[in-house]
N, C-alpha and C. Protein backbone atom coordinates (compact mmCIF):
# COMPACT_ATOMS: atom_id res chain seq x y z
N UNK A 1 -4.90 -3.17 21.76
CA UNK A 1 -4.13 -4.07 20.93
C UNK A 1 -2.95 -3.32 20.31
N UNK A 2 -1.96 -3.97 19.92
CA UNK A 2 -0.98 -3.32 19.49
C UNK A 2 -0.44 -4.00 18.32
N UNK A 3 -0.63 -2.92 17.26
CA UNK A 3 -0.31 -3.74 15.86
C UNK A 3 0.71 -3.76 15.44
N UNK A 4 1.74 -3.51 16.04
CA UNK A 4 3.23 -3.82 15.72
C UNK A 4 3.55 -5.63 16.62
N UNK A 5 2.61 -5.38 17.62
CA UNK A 5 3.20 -6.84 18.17
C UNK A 5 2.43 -7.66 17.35
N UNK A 6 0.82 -7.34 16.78
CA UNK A 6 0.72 -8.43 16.00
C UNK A 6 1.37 -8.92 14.95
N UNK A 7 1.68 -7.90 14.42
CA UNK A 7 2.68 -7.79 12.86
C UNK A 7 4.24 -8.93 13.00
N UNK A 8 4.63 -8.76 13.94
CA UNK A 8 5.97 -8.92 14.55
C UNK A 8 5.00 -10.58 14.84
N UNK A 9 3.95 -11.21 15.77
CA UNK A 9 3.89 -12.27 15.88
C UNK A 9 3.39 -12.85 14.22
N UNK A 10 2.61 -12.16 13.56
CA UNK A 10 1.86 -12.69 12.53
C UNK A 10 3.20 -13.12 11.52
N UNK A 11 4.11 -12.49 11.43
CA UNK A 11 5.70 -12.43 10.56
C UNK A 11 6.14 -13.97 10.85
N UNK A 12 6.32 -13.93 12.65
CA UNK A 12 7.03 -15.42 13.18
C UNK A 12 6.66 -16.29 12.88
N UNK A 13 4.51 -16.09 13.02
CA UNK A 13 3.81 -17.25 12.28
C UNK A 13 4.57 -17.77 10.83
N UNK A 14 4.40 -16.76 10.41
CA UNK A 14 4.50 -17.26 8.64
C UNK A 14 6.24 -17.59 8.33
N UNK A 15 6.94 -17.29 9.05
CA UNK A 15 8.37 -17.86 9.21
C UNK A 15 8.52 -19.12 9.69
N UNK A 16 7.44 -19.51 10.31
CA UNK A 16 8.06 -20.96 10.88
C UNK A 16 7.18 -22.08 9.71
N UNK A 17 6.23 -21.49 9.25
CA UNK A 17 5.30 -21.98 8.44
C UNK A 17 5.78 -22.24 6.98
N UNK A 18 7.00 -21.48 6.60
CA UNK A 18 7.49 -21.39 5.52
C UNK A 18 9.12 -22.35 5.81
N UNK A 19 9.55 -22.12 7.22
CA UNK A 19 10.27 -23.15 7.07
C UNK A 19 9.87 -24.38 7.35
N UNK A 20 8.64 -25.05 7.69
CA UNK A 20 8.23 -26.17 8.00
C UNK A 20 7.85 -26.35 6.52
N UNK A 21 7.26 -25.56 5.59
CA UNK A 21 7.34 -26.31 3.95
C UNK A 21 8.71 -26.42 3.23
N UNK A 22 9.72 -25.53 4.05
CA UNK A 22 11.32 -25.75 3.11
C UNK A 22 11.58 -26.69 3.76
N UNK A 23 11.26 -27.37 4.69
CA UNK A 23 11.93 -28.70 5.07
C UNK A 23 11.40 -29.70 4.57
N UNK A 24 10.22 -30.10 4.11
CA UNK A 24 9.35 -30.96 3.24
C UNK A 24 9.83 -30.69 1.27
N UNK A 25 10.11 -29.89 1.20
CA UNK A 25 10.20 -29.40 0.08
C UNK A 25 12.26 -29.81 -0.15
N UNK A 26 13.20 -29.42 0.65
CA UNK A 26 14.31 -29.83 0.58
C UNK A 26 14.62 -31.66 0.14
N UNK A 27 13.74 -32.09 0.25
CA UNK A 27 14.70 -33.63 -0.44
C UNK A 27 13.54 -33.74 -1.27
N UNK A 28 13.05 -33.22 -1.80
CA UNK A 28 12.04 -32.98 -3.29
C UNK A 28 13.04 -33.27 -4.34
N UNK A 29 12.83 -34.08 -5.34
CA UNK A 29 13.45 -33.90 -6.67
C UNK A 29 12.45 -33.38 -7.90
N UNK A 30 12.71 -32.41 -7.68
CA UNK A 30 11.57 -31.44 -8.64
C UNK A 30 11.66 -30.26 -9.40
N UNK A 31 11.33 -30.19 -10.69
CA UNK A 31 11.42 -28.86 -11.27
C UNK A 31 10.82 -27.65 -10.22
N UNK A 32 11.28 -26.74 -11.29
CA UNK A 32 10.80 -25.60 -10.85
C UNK A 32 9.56 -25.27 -10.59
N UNK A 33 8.50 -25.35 -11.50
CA UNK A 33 7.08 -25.55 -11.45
C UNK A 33 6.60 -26.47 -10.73
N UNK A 34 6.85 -27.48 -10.72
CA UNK A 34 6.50 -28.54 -9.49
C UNK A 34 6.77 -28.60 -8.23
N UNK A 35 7.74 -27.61 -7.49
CA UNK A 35 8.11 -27.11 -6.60
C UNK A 35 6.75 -26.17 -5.92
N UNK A 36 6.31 -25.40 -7.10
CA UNK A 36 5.66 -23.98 -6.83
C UNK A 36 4.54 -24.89 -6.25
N UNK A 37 3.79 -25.93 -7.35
CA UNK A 37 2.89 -26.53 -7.47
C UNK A 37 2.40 -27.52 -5.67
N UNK A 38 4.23 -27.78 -5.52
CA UNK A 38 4.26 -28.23 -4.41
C UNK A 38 3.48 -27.28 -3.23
N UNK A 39 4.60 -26.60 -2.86
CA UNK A 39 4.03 -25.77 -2.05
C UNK A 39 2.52 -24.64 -2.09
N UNK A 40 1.73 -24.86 -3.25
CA UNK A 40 0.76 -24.24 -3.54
C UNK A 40 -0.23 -25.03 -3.01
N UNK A 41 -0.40 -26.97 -3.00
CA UNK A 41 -0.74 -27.92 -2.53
C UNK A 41 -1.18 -27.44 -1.11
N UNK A 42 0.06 -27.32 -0.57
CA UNK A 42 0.14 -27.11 0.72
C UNK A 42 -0.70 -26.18 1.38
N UNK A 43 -0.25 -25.22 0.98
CA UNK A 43 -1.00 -23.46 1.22
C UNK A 43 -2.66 -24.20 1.11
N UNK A 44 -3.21 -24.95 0.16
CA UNK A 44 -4.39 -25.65 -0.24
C UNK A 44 -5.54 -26.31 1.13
N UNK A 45 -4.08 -27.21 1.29
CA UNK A 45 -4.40 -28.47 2.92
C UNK A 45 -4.83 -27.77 3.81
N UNK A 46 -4.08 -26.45 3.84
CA UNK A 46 -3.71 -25.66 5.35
C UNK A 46 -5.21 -24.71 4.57
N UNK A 47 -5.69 -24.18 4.42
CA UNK A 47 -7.12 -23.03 3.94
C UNK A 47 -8.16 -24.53 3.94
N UNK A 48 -8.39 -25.47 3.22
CA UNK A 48 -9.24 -26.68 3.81
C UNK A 48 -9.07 -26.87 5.17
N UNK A 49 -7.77 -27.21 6.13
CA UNK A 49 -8.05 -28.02 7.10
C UNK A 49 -8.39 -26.52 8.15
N UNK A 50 -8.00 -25.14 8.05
CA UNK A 50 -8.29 -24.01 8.91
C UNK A 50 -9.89 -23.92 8.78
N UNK A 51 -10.22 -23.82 7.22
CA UNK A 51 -11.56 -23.06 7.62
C UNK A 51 -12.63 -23.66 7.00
N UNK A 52 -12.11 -25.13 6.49
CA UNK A 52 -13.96 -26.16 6.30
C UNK A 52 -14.59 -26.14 7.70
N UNK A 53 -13.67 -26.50 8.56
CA UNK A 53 -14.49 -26.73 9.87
C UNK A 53 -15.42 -25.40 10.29
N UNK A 54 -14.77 -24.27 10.13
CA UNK A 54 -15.75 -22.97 10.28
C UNK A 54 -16.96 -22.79 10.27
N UNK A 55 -17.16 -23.36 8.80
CA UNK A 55 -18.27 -23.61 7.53
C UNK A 55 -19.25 -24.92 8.55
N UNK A 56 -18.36 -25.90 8.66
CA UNK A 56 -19.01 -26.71 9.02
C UNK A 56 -19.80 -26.63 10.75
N UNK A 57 -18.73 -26.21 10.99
CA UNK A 57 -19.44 -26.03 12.92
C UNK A 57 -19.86 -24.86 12.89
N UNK A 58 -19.46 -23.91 12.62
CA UNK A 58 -19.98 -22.62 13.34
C UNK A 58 -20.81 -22.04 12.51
N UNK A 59 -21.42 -22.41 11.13
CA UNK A 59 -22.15 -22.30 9.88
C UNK A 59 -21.65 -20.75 9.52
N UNK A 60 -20.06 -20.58 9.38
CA UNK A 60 -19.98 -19.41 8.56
C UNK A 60 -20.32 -19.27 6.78
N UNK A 61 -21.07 -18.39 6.66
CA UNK A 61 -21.00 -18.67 5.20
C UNK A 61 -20.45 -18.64 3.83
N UNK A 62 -20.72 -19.81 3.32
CA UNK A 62 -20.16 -20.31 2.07
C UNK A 62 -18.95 -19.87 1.25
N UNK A 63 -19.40 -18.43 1.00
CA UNK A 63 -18.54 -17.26 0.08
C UNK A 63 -17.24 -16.76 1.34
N UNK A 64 -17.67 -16.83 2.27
CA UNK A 64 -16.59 -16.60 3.34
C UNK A 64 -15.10 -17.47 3.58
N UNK A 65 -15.95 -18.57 3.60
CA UNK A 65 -14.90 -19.93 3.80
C UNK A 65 -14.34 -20.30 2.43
N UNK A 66 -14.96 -20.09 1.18
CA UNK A 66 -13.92 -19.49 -0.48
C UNK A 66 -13.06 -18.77 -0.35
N UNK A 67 -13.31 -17.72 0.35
CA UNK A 67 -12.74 -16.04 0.41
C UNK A 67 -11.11 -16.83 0.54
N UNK A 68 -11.81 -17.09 2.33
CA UNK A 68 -10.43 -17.44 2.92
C UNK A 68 -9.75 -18.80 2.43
N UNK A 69 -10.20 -19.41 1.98
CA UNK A 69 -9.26 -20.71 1.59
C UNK A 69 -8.41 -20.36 0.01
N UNK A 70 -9.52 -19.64 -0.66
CA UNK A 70 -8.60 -18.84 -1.96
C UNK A 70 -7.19 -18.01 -1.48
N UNK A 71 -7.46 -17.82 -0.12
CA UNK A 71 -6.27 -16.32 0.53
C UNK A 71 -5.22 -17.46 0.73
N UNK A 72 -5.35 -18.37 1.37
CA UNK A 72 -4.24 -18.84 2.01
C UNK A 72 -3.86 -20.17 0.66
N UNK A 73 -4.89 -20.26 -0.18
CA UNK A 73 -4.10 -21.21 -1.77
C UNK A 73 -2.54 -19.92 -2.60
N UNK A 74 -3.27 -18.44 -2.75
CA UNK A 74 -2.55 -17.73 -3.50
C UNK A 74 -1.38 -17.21 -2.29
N UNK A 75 -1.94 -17.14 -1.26
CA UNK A 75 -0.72 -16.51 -0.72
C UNK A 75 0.60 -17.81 -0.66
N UNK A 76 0.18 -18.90 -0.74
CA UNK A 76 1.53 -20.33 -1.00
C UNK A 76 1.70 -19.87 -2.09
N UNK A 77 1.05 -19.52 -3.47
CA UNK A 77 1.37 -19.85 -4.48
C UNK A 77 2.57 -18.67 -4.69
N UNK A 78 2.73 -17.46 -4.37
CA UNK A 78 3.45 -15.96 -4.33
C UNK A 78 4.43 -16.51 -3.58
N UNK A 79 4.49 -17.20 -1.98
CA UNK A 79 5.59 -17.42 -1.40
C UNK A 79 6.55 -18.90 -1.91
N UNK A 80 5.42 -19.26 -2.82
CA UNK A 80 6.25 -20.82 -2.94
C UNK A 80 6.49 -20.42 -4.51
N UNK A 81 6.61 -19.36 -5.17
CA UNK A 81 7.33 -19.07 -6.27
C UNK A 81 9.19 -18.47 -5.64
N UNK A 82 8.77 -17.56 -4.61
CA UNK A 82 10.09 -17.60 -4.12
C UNK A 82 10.63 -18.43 -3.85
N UNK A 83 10.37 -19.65 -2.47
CA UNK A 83 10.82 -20.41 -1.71
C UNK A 83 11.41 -21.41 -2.87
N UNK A 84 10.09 -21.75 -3.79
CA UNK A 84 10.99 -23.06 -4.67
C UNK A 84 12.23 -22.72 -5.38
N UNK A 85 12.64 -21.27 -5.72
CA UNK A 85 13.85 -20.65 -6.07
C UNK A 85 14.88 -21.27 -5.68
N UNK A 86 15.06 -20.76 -3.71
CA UNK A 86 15.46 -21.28 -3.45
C UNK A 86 15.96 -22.73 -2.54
N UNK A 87 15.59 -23.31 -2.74
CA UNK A 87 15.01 -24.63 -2.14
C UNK A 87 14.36 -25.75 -3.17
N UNK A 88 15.06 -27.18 -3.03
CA UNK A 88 14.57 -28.06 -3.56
C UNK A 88 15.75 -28.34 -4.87
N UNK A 89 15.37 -29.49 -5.22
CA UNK A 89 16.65 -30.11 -5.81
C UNK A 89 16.13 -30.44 -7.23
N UNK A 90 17.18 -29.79 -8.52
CA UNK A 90 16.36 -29.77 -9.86
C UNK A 90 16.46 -31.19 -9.94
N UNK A 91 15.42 -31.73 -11.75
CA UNK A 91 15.75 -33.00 -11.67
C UNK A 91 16.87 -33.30 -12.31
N UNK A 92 17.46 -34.52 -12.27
CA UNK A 92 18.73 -34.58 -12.89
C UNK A 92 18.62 -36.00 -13.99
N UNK A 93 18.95 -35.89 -15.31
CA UNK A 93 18.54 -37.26 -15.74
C UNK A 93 20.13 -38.03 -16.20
N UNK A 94 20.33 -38.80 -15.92
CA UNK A 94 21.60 -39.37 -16.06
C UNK A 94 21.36 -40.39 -16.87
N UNK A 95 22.67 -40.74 -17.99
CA UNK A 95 22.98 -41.54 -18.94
C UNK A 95 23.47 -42.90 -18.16
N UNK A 96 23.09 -44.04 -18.13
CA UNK A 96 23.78 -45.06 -17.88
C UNK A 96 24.98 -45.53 -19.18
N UNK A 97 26.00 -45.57 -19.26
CA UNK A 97 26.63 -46.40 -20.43
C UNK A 97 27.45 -47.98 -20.00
């Protein structure tokens, strides 16, 4: 195995993964925190929908399938403090007169 090619594919993974949430996240009208919150959601869906089934079919155990669904909640929450930086539209409240 060669761990530069995984590194180099595991990178592309998480690049296309991060722009498939800046594109969901771009016509957001949302603070800053609700941005994070957004994409922390996400990171959430994606650790439920990867590794309940684990748990469920292949009976990995319990503390395992936490482990990893906690990994992939905090690792959105670290990248979607950046990303909501930049990306996503503050709110704006306007005066009618």
């Amino acid at each position: 195995m060669s761990m530069s090619g995984n590194l180099f594919v595991s990178f592309l993974r998480n690049l296309l993964c991060a722009t498939l949430i800046a594109g969901m996240l771009v016509p957001a009208m949302l603070a800053y925190p609700a941005r994070i919150v957004f994409v922390a959601a996400a990171g959430l869906f994606a650790g439920l929908v990867c590794e309940l089934p684990m748990w469920i079919w292949f009976e990995h155990p319990g503390r395992d399938v936490i482990v990893k669904v906690a990994d992939h909640f905090f690792a959105w929450v670290i990248g979607g403090t950046v990303l909501a930086f930049f990306v996503g539209k503050d709110v704006v409240i306007t005066k009618d007169m």
